[in-house]
C-alpha atoms as a PDB file:
ATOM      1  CA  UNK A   1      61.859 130.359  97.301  1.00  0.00           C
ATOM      2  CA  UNK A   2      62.395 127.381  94.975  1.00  0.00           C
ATOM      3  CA  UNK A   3      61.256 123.996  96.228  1.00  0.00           C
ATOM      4  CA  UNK A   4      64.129 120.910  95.383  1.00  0.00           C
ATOM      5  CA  UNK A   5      63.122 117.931  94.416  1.00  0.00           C
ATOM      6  CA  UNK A   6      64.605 114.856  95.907  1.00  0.00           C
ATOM      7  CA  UNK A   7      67.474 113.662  93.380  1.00  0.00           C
ATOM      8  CA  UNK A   8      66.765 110.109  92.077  1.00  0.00           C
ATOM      9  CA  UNK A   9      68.433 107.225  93.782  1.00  0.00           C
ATOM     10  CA  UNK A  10      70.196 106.682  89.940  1.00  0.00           C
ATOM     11  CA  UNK A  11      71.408 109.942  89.968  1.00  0.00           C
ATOM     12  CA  UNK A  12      72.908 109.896  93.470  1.00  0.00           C
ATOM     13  CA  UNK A  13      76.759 109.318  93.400  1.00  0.00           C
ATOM     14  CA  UNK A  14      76.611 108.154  96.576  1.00  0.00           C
ATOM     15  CA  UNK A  15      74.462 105.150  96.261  1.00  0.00           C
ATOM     16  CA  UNK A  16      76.612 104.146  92.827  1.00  0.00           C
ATOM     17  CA  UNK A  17      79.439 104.151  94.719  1.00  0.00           C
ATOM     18  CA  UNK A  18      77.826 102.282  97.393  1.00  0.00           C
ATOM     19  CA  UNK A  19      75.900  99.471  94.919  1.00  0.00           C
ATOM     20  CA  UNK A  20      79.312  99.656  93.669  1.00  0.00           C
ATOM     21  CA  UNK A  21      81.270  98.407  97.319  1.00  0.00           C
ATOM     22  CA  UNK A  22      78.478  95.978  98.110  1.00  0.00           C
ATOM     23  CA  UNK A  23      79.338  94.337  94.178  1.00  0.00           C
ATOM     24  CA  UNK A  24      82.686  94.346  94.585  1.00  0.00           C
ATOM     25  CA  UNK A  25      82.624  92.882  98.204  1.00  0.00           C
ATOM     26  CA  UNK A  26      79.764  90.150  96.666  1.00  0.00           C
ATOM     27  CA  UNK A  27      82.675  89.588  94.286  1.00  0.00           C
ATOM     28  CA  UNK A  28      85.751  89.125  96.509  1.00  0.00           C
ATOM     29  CA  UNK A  29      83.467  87.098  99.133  1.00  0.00           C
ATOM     30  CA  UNK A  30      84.226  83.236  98.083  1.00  0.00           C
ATOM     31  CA  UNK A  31      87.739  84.128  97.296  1.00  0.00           C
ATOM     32  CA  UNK A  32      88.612  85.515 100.357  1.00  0.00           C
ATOM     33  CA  UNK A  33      86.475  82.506 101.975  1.00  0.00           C
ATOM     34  CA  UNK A  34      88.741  80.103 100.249  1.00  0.00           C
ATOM     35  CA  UNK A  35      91.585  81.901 102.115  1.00  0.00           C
ATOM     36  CA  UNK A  36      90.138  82.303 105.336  1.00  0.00           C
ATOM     37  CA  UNK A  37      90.002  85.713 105.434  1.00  0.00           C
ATOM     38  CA  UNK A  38      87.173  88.500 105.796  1.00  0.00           C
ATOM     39  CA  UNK A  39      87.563  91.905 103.829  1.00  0.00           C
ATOM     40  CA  UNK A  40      88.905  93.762 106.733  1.00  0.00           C
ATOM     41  CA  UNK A  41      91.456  91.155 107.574  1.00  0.00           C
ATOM     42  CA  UNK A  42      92.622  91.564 104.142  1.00  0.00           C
ATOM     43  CA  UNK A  43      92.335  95.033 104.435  1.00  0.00           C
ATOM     44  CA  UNK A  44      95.317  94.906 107.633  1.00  0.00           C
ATOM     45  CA  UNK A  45      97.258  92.679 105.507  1.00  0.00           C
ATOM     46  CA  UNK A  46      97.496  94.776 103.021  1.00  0.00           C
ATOM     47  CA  UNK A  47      97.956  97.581 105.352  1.00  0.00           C
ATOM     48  CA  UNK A  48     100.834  95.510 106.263  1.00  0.00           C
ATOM     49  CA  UNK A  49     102.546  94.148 103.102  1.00  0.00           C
ATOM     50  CA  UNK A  50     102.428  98.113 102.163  1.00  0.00           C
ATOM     51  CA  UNK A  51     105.011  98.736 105.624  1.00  0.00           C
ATOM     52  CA  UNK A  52     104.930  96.073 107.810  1.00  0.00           C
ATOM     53  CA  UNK A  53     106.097  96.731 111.850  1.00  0.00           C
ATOM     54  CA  UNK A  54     102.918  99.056 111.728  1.00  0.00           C
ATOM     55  CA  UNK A  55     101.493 100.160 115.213  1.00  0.00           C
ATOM     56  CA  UNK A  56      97.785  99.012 115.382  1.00  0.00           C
ATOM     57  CA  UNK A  57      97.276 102.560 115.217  1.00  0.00           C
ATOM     58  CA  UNK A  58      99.182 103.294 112.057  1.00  0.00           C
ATOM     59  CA  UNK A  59      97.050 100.377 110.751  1.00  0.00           C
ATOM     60  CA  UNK A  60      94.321 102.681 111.685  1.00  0.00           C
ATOM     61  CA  UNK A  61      94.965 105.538 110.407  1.00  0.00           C
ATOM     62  CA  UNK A  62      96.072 103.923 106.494  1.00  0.00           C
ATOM     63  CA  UNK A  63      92.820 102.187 106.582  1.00  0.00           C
ATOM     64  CA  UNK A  64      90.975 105.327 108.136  1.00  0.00           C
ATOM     65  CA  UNK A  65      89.453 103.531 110.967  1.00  0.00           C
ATOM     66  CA  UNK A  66      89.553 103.495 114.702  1.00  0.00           C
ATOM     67  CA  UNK A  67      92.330 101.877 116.482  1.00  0.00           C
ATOM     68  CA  UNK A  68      89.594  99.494 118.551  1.00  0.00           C
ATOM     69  CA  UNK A  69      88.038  98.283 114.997  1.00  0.00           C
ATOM     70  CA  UNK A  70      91.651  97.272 113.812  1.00  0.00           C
ATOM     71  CA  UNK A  71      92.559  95.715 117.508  1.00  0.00           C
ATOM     72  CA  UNK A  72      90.393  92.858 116.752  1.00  0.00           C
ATOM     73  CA  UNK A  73      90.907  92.226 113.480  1.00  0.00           C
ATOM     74  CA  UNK A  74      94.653  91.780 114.073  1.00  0.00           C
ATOM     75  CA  UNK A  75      93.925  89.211 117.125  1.00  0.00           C
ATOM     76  CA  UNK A  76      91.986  87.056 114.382  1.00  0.00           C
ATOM     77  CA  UNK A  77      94.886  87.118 111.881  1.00  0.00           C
ATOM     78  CA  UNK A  78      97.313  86.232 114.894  1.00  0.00           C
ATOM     79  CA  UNK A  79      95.256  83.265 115.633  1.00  0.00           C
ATOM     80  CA  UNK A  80      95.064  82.527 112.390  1.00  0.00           C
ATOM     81  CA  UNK A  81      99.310  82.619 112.364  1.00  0.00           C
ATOM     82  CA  UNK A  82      99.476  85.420 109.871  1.00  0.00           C
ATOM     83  CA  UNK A  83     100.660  88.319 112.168  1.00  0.00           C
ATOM     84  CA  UNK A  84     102.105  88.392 115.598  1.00  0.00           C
ATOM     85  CA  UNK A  85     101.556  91.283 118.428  1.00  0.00           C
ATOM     86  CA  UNK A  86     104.124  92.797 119.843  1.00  0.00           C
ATOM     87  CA  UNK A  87     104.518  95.260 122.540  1.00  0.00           C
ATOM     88  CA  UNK A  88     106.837  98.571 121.875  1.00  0.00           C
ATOM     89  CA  UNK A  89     109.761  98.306 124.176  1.00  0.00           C
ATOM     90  CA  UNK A  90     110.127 101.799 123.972  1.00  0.00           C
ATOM     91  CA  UNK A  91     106.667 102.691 124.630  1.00  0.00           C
ATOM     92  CA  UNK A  92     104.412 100.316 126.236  1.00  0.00           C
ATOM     93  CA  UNK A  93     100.842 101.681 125.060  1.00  0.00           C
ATOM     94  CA  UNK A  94     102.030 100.797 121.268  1.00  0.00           C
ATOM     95  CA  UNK A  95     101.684  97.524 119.963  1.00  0.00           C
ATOM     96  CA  UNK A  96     103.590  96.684 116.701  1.00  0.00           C
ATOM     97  CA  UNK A  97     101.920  94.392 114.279  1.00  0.00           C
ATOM     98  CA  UNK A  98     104.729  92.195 112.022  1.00  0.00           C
ATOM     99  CA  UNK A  99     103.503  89.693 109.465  1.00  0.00           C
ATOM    100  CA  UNK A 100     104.789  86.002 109.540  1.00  0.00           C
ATOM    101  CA  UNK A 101     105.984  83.890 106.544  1.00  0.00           C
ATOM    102  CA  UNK A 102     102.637  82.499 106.208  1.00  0.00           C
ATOM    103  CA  UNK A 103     101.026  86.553 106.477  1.00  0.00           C
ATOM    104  CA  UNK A 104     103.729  87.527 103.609  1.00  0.00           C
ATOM    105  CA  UNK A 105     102.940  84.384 101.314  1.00  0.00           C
ATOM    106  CA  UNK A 106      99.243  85.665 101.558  1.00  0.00           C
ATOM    107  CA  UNK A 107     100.244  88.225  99.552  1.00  0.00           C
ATOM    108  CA  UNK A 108     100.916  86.308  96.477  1.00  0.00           C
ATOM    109  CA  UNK A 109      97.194  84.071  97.548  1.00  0.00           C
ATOM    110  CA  UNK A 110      95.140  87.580  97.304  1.00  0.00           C
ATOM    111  CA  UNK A 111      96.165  88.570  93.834  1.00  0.00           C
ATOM    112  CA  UNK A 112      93.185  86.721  92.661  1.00  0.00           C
ATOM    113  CA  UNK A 113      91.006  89.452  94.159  1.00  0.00           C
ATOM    114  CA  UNK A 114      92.389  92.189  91.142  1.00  0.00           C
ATOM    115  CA  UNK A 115      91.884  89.307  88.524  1.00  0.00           C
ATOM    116  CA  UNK A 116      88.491  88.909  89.503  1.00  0.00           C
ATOM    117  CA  UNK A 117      87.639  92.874  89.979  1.00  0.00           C
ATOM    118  CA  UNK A 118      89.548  93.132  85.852  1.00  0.00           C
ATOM    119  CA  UNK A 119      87.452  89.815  84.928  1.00  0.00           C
ATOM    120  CA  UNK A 120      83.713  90.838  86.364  1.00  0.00           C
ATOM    121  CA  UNK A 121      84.293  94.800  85.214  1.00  0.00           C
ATOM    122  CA  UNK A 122      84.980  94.468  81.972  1.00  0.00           C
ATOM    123  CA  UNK A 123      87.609  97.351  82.452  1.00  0.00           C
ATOM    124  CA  UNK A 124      91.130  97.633  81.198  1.00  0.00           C
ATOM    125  CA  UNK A 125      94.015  97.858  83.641  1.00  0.00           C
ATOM    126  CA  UNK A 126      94.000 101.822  82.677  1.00  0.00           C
ATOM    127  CA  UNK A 127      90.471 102.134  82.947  1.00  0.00           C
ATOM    128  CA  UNK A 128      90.332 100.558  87.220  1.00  0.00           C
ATOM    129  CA  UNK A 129      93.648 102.675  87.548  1.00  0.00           C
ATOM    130  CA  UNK A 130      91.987 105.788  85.898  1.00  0.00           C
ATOM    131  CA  UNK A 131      88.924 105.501  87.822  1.00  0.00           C
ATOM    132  CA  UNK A 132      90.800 104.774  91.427  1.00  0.00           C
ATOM    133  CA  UNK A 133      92.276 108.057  90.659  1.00  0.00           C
ATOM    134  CA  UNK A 134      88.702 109.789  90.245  1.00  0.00           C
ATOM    135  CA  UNK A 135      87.133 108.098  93.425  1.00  0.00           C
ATOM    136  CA  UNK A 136      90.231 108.905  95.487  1.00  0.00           C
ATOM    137  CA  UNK A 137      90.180 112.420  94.359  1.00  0.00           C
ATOM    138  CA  UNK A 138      86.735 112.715  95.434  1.00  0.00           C
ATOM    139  CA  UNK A 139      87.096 111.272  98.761  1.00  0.00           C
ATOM    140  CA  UNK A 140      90.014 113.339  99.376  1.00  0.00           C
ATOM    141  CA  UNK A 141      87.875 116.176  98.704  1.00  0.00           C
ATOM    142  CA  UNK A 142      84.851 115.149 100.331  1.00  0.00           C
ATOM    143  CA  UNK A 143      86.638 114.573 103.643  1.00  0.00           C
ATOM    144  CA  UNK A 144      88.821 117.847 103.598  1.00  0.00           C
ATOM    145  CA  UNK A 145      87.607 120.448 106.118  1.00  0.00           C
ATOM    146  CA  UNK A 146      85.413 123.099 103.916  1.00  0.00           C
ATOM    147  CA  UNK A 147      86.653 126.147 103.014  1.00  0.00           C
END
């Protein structure tokens, strides 16, 4: 029987792709300050510009989360005027999330965020687009059921 050793922290995917998150989200941090908004609100938004009318639970599901994680989040960006909450007349136990003119003209306010990421990476626009494509791929297969 062969005994493994513990793989290095620098060899460990994982963790670069972790340090990685935590540097990005250090990155995006005062921008997203500046515009009142936390990562996961900006993370709805988005969820939103992409199809907006979404349930709270199709906002879920795009941003792979649970529908009582996204529930407050979108009561934060109501307050803040950039959504508003509406009940499904057709089925009560939905609630449809719609952006407001201020929530759309975010939109253009957040594009800072993918100057920034270019800026601080050093990366071409082929190179972020190249590599979304790898770490996608790689979730994707991560988080399919084995074989």
């Amino acid at each position: 029987m062969t005994t493994l050793s513990p793989v290095p922290l620098d060899n460990q995917l994982c963790f670069a792709i972790y340090g990685a998150t935590i540097a990005i989200n250090r990155a995006y941090k005062p921008l997203l300050d500046k515009l009142g908004l936390t990562y996961p609100q900006f993370l709805v938004l988005s969820a939103l510009w992409e199809a907006d009318g979404r349930t709270i639970g199709a906002v879920a599901e795009r941003l792979d989360l649970e529908p009582s994680t996204i529930t407050p989040l979108v009561k934060r960006l109501e307050l803040a005027g950039f959504v508003t909450r509406r009940r499904n007349p057709d089925d009560e136990r939905q609630v449809q999330v719609r952006l407001t003119d201020k929530g759309w003209s975010m939109r253009q306010e957040t594009v800072c965020l993918a100057e920034a990421l270019l800026t601080r990476s050093g990366l071409t626009v082929a190179q972020v687009q190249a590599l979304n494509a790898q770490v996608r791929q790689l979730r994707d297969a991560v988080a399919a059921p084995p074989p």
